[in-house]
C-alpha atoms as a PDB file:
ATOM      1  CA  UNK A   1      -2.165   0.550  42.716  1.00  0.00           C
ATOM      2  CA  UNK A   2       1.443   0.471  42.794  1.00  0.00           C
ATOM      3  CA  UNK A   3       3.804   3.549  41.123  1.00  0.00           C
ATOM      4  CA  UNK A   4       5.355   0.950  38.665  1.00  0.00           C
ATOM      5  CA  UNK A   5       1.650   0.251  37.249  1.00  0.00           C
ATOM      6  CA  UNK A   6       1.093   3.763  36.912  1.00  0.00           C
ATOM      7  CA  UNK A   7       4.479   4.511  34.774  1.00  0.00           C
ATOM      8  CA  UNK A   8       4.226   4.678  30.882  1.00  0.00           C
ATOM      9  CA  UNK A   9       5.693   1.978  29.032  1.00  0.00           C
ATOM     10  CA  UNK A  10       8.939   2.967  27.859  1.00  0.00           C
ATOM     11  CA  UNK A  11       9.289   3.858  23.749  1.00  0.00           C
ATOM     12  CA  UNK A  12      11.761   2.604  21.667  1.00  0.00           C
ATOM     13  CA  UNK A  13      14.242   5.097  20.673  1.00  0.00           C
ATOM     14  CA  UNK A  14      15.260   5.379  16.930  1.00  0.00           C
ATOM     15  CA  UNK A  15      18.425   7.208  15.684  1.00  0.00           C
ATOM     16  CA  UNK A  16      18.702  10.871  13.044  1.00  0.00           C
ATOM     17  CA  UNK A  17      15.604  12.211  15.641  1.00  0.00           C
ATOM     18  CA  UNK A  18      12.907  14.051  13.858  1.00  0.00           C
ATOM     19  CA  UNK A  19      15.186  13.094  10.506  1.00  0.00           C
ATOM     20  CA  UNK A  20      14.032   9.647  11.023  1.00  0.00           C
ATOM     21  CA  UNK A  21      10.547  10.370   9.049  1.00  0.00           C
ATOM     22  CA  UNK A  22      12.868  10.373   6.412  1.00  0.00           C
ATOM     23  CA  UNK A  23      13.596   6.647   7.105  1.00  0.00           C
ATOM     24  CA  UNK A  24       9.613   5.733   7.083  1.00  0.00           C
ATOM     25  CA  UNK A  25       9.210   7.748   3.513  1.00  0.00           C
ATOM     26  CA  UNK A  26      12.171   5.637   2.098  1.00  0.00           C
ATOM     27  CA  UNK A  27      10.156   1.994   3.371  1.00  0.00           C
ATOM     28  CA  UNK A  28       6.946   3.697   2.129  1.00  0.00           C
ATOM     29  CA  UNK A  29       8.209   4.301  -1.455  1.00  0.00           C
ATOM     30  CA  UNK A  30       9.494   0.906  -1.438  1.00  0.00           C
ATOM     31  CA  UNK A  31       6.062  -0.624  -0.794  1.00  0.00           C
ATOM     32  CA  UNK A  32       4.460   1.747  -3.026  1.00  0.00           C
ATOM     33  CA  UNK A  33       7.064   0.687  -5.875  1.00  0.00           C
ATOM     34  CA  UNK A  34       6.591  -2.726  -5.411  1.00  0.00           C
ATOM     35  CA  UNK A  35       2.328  -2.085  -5.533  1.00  0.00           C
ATOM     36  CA  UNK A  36       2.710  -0.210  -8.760  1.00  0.00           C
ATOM     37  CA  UNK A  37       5.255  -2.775 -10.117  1.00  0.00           C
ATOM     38  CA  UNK A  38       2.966  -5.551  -9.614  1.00  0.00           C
ATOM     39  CA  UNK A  39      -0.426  -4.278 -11.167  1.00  0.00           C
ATOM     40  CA  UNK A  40       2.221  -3.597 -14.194  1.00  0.00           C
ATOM     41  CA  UNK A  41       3.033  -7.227 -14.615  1.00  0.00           C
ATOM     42  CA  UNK A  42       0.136  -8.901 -16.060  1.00  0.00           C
ATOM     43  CA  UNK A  43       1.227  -6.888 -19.063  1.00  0.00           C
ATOM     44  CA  UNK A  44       4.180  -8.626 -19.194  1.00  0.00           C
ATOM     45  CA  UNK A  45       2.662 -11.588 -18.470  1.00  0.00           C
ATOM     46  CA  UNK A  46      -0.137 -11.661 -21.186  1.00  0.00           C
ATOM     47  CA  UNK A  47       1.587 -13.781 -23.815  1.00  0.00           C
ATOM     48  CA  UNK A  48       3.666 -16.272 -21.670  1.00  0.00           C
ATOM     49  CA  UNK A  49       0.368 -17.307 -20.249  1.00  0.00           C
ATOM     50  CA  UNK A  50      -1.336 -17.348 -23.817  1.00  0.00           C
ATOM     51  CA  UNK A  51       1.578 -19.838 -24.680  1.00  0.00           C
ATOM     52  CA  UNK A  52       1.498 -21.608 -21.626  1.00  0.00           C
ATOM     53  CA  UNK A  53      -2.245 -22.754 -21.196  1.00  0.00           C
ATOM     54  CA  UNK A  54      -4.211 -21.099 -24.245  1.00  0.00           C
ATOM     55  CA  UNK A  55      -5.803 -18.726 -22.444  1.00  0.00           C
ATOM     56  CA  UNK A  56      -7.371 -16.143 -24.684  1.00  0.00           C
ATOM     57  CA  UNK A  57      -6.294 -12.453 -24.382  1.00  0.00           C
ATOM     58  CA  UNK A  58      -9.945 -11.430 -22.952  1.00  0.00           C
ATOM     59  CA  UNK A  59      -9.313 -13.969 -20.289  1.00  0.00           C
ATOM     60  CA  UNK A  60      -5.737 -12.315 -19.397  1.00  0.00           C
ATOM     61  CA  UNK A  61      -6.846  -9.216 -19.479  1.00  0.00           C
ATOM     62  CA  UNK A  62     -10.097  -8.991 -17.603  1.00  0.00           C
ATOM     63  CA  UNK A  63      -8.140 -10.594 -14.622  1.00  0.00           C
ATOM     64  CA  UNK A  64      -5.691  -7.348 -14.469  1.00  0.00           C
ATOM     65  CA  UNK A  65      -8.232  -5.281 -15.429  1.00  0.00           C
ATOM     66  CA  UNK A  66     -10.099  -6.614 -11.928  1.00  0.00           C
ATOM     67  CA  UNK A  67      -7.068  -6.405 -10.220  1.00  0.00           C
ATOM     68  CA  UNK A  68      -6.422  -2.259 -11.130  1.00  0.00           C
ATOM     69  CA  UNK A  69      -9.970  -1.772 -10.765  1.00  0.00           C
ATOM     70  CA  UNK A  70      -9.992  -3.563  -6.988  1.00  0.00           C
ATOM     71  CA  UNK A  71      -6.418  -1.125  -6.990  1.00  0.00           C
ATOM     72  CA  UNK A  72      -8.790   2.437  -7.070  1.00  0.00           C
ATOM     73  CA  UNK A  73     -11.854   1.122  -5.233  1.00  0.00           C
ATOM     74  CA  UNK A  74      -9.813   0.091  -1.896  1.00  0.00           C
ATOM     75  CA  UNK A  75      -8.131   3.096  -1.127  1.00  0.00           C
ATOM     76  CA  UNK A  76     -11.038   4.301   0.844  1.00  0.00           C
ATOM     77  CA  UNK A  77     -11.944   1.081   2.879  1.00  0.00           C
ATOM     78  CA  UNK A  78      -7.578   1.209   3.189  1.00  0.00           C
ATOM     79  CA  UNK A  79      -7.744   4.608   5.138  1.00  0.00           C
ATOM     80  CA  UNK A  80     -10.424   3.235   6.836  1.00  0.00           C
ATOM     81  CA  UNK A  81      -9.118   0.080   8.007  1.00  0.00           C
ATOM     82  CA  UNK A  82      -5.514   1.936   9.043  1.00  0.00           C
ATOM     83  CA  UNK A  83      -7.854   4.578  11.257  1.00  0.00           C
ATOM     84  CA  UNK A  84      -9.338   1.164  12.889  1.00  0.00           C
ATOM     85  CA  UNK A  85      -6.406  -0.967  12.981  1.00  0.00           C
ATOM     86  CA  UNK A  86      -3.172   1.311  12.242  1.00  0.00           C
ATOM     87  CA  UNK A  87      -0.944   2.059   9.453  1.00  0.00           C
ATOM     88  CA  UNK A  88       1.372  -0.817  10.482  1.00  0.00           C
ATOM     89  CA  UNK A  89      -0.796  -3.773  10.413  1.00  0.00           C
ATOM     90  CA  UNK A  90      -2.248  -2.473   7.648  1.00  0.00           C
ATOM     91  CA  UNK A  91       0.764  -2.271   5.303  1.00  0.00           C
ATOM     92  CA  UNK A  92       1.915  -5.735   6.547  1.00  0.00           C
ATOM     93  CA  UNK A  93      -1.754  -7.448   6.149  1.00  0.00           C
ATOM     94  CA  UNK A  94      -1.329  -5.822   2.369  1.00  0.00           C
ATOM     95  CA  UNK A  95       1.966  -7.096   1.657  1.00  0.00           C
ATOM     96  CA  UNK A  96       1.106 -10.485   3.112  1.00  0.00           C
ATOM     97  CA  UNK A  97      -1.498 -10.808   0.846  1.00  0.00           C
ATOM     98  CA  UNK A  98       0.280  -9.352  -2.148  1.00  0.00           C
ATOM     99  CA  UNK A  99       3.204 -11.971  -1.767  1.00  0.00           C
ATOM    100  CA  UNK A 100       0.775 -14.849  -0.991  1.00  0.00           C
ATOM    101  CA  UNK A 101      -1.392 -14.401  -3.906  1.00  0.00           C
ATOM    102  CA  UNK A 102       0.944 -13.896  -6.250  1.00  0.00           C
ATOM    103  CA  UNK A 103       3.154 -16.875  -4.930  1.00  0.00           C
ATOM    104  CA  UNK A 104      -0.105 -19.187  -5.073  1.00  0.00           C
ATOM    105  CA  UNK A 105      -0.477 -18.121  -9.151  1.00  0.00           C
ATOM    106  CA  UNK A 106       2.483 -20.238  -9.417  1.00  0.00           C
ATOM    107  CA  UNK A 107       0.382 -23.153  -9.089  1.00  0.00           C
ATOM    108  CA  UNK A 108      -2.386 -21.891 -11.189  1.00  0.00           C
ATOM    109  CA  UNK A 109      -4.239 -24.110 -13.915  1.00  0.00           C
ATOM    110  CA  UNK A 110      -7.518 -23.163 -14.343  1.00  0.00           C
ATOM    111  CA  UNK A 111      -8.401 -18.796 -15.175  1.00  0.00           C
ATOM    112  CA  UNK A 112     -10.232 -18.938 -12.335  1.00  0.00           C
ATOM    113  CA  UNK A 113      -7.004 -19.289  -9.943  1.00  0.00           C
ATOM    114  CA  UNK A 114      -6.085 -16.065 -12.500  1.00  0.00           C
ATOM    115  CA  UNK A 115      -8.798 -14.231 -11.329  1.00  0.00           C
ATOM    116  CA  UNK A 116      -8.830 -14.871  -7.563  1.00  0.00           C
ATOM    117  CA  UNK A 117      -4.880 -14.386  -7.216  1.00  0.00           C
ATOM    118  CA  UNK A 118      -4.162 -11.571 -10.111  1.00  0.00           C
ATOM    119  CA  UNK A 119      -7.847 -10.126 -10.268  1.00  0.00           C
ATOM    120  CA  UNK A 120      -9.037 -10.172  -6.697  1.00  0.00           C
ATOM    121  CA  UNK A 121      -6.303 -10.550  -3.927  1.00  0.00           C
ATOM    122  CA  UNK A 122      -3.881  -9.161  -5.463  1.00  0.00           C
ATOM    123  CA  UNK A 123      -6.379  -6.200  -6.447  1.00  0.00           C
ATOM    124  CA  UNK A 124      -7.523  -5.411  -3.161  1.00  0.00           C
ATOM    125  CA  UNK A 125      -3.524  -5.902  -1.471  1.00  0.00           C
ATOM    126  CA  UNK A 126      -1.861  -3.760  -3.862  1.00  0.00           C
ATOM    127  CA  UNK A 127      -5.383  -1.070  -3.552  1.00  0.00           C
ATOM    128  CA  UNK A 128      -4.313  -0.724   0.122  1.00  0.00           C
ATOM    129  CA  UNK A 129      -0.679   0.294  -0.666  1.00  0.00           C
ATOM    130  CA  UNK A 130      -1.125   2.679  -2.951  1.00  0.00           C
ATOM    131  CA  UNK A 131      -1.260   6.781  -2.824  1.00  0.00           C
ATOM    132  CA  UNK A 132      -3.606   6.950   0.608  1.00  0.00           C
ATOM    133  CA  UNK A 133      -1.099   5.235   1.967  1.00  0.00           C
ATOM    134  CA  UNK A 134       1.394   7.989   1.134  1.00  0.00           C
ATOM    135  CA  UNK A 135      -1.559  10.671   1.971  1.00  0.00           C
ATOM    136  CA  UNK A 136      -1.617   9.376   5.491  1.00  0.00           C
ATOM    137  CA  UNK A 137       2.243   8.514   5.860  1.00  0.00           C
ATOM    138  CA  UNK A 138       2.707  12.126   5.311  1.00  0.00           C
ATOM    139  CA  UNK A 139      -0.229  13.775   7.285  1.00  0.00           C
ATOM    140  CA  UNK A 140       0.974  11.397  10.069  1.00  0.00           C
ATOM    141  CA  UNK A 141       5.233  12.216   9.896  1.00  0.00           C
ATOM    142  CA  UNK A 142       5.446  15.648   8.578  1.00  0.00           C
ATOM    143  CA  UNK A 143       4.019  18.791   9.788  1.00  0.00           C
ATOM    144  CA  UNK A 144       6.195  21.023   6.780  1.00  0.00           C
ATOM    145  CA  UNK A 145       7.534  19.735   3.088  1.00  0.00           C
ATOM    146  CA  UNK A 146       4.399  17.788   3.084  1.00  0.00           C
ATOM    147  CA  UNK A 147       4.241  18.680  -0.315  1.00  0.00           C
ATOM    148  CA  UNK A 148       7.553  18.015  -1.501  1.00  0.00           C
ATOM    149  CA  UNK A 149       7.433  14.012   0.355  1.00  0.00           C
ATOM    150  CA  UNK A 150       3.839  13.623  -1.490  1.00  0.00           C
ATOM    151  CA  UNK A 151       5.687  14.079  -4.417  1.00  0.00           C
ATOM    152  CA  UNK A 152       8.281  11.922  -4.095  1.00  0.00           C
ATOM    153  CA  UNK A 153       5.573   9.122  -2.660  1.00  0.00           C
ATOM    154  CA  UNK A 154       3.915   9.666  -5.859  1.00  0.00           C
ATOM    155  CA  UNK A 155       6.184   9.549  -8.194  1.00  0.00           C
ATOM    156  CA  UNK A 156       6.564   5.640  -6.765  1.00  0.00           C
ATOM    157  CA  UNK A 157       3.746   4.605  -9.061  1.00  0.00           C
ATOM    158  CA  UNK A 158       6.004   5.320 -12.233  1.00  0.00           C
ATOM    159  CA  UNK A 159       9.228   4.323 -11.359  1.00  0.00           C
ATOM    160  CA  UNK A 160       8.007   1.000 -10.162  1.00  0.00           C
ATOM    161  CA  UNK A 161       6.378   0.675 -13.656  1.00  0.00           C
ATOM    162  CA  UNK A 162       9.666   1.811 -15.318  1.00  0.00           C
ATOM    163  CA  UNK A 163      11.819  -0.702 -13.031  1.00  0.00           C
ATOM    164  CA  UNK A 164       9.826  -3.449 -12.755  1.00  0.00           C
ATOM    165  CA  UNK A 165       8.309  -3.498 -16.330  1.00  0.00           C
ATOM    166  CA  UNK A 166      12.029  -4.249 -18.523  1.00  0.00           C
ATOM    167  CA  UNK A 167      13.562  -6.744 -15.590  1.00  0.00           C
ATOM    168  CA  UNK A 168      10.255  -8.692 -15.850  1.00  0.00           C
ATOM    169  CA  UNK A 169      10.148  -8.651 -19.659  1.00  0.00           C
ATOM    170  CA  UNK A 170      13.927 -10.052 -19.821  1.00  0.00           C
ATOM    171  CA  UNK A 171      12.843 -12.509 -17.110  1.00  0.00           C
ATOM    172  CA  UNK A 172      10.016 -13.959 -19.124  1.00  0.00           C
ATOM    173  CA  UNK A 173      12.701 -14.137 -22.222  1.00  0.00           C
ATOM    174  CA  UNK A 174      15.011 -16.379 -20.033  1.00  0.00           C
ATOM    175  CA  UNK A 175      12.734 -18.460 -18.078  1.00  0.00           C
ATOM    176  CA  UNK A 176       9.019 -17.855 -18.830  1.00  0.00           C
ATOM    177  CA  UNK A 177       6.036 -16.520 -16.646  1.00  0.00           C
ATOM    178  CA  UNK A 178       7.045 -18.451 -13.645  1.00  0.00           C
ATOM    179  CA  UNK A 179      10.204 -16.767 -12.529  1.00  0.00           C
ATOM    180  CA  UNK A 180       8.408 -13.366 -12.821  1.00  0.00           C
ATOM    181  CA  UNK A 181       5.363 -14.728 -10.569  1.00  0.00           C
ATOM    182  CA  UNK A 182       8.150 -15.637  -7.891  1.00  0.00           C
ATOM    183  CA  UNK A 183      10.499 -12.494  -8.201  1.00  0.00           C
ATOM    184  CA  UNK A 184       7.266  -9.961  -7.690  1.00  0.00           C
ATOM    185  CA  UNK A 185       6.030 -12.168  -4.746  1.00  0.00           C
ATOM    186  CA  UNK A 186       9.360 -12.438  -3.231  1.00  0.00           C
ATOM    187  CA  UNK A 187      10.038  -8.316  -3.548  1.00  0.00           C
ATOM    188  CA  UNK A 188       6.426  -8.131  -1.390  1.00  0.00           C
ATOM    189  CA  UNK A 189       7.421 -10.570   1.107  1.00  0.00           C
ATOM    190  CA  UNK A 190      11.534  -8.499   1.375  1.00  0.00           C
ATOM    191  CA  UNK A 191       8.908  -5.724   2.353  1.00  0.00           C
ATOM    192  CA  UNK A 192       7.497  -7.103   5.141  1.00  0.00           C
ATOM    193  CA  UNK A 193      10.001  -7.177   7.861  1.00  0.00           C
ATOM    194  CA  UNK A 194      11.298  -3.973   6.677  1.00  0.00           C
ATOM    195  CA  UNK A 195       8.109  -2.366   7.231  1.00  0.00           C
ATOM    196  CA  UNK A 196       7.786  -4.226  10.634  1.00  0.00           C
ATOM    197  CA  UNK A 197      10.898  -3.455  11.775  1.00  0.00           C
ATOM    198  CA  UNK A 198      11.781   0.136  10.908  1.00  0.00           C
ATOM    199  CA  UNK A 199       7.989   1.884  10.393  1.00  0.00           C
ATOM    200  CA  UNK A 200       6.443   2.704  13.768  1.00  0.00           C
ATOM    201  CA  UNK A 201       3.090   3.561  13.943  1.00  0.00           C
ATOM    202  CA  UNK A 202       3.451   7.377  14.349  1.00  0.00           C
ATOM    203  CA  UNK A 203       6.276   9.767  15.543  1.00  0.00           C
ATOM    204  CA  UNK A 204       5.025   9.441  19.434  1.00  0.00           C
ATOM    205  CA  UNK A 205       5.807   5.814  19.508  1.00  0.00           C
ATOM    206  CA  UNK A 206       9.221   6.316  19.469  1.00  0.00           C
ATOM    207  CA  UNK A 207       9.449   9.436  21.421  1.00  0.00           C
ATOM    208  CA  UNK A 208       9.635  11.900  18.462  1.00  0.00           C
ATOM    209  CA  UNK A 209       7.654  15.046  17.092  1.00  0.00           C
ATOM    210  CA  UNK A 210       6.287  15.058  13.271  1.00  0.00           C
ATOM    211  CA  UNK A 211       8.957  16.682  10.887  1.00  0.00           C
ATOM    212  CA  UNK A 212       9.040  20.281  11.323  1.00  0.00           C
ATOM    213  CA  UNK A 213       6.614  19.945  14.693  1.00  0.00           C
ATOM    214  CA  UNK A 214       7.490  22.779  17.532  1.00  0.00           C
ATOM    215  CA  UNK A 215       5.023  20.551  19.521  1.00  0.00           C
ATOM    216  CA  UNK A 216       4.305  17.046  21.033  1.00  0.00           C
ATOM    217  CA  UNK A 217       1.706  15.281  18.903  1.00  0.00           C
ATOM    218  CA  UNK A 218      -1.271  14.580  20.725  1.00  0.00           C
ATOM    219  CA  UNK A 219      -2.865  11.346  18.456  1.00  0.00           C
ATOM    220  CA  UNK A 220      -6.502  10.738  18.990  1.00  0.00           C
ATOM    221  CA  UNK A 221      -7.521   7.398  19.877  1.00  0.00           C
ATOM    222  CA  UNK A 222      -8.036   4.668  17.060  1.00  0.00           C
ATOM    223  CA  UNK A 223     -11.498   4.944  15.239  1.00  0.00           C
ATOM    224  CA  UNK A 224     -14.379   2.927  16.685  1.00  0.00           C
ATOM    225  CA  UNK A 225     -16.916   0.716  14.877  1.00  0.00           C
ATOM    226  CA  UNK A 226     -16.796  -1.528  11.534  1.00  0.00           C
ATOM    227  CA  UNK A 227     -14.237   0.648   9.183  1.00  0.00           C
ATOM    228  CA  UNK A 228     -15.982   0.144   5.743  1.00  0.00           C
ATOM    229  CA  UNK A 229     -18.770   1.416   6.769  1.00  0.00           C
ATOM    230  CA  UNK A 230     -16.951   4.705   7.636  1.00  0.00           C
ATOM    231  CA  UNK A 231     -15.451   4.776   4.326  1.00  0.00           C
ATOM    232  CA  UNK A 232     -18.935   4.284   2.655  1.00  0.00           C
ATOM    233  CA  UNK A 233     -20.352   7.307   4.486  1.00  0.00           C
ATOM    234  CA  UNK A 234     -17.521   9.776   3.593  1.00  0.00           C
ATOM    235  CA  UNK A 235     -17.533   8.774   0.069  1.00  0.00           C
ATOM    236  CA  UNK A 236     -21.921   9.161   0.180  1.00  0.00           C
ATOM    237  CA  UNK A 237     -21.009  12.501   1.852  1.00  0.00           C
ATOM    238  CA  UNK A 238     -19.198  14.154  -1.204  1.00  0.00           C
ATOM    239  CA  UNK A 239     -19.180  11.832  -4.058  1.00  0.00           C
ATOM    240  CA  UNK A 240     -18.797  15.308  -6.379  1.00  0.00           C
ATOM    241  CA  UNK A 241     -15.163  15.972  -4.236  1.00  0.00           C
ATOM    242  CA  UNK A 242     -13.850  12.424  -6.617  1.00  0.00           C
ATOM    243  CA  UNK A 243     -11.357  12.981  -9.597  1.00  0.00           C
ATOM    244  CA  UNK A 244      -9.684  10.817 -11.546  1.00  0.00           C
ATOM    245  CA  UNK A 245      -6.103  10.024 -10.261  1.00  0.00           C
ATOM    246  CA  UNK A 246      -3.137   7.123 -10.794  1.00  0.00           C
ATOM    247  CA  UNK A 247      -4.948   5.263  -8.115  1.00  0.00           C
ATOM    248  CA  UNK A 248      -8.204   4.135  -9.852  1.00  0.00           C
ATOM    249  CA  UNK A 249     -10.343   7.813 -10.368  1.00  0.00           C
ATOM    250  CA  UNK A 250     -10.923   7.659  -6.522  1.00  0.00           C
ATOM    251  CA  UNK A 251      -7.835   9.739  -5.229  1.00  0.00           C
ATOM    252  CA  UNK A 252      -9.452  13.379  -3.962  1.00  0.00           C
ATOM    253  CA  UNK A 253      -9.284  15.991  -1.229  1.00  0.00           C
ATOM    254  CA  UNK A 254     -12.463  13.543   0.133  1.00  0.00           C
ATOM    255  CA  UNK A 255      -9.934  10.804   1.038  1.00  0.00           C
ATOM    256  CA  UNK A 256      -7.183  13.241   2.601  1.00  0.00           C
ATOM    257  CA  UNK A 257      -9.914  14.701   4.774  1.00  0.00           C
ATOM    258  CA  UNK A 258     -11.044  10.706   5.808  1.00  0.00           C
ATOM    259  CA  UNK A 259      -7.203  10.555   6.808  1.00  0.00           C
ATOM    260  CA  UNK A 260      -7.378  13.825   8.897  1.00  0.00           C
ATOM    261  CA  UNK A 261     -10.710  13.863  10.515  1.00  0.00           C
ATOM    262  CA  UNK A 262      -9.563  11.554  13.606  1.00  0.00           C
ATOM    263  CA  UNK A 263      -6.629  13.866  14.496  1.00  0.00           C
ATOM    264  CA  UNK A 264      -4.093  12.051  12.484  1.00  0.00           C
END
């Protein structure tokens, strides 16, 4: 075997060094924004669509009310799926689906198409950017101020409510529901080069150290096997460690030890 074969494959450097978690955390909070802004729109949402095709308010409502409960229950099978698959294509399958869902709704007619593209896609998209993701953004980039960049990850869910939540009300006053459906789907899709572009999978891949590391970061290798049924035996393990949270009742020291136990 030759000595070229044998040599690593170079990494691509980024600029500001170990600073540069910094630039991850500012892309994370974006996507985590945009999650929390859109399971706040069918709120705004509720009586354009009354006016628009009759629907009754239970109709309207148990769609969204799918779509946050889909939000909780997939941040699990999320941490899961980004042990299996990585945080990357994880975050860009989400988004993906997030924009595409919501973009289809502009064609809806029937509650159904409510259901499937507010209720149940856009549910389990918007479930797998939500606070894991910050949990393992943070066990993954910083080895100090973990708790200080948790905070500021979290505090994503509320100020996408507080941002999105008046624009999209004045939206619906000037043009109705269908401008909103397009705006939130086209802030998902501004996401995904962003995050494809300037989020590497973890510090090593571009030659750094975790925030605050003295020490190379030795990963372990990416989780074996069928992902959700990983995520179903850690919750079965300790289904008393589960509190209620902003991300469904199924945020808990559980899930940040699913994030950790591969070496992440």
């Amino acid at each position: 075997m030759s000595n070229t074969s044998l040599q690593a494959a170079p990494v691509l450097k980024r600029p500001f060094g170990q600073n540069y978690a910094f630039v991850v955390v500012a892309v994370i909070f974006l996507a985590l924004l945009s999650s929390a802004g859109l399971r706040a729109t069918p709120g705004v949402l509720m009586l354009p669509l009354q006016k628009a095709f009759g629907w009754n308010v239970d109709v309207i409502s148990s769609s969204a009310a799918i779509g946050i409960f889909l939000y909780g229950l997939a941040g699990p099978f999320a941490a899961a799926v980004m042990q299996r698959f990585g945080i990357r294509r994880t975050v860009l399958g989400a988004l993906t689906l997030m924009s595409a869902s919501i973009g289809a709704s502009y064609f809806m007619t029937a509650p159904w198409e409510l259901f499937l593209t507010w209720g149940l896609l856009s549910g389990i998209g918007s479930g797998a950017v939500a606070n894991v993701l910050g949990a393992t953004i943070v066990n993954r980039w910083f080895t100090t101020n973990r708790g200080l960049v948790m905070g500021l990850l979290t505090a994503s869910t509320a100020t996408g409510t507080l941002i999105f939540t008046p624009g999209l009300a004045a939206l619906v006053e000037w043009g109705g529901w269908k401008p909103v459906v397009l705006t939130v789907a086209a802030c998902c899709a501004a996401l995904i080069p962003l995050v494809y572009v300037l989020v590497p999978e973890r510090p090593a891949s571009i030659g750094l150290r975790s925030f605050g590391s003295q020490h190379d970061d030795h990963p372990a290798p990416p989780a074996q096997g069928n992902p959700f049924t990983a995520a179903i035996s850690n919750l079965a393990g300790e289904t008393p460690a589960f509190g209620g949270s902003s991300n469904g009742g199924l945020w808990s020291q559980k899930v940040e030890n699913a994030l950790s136990f591969n070496g992440d």
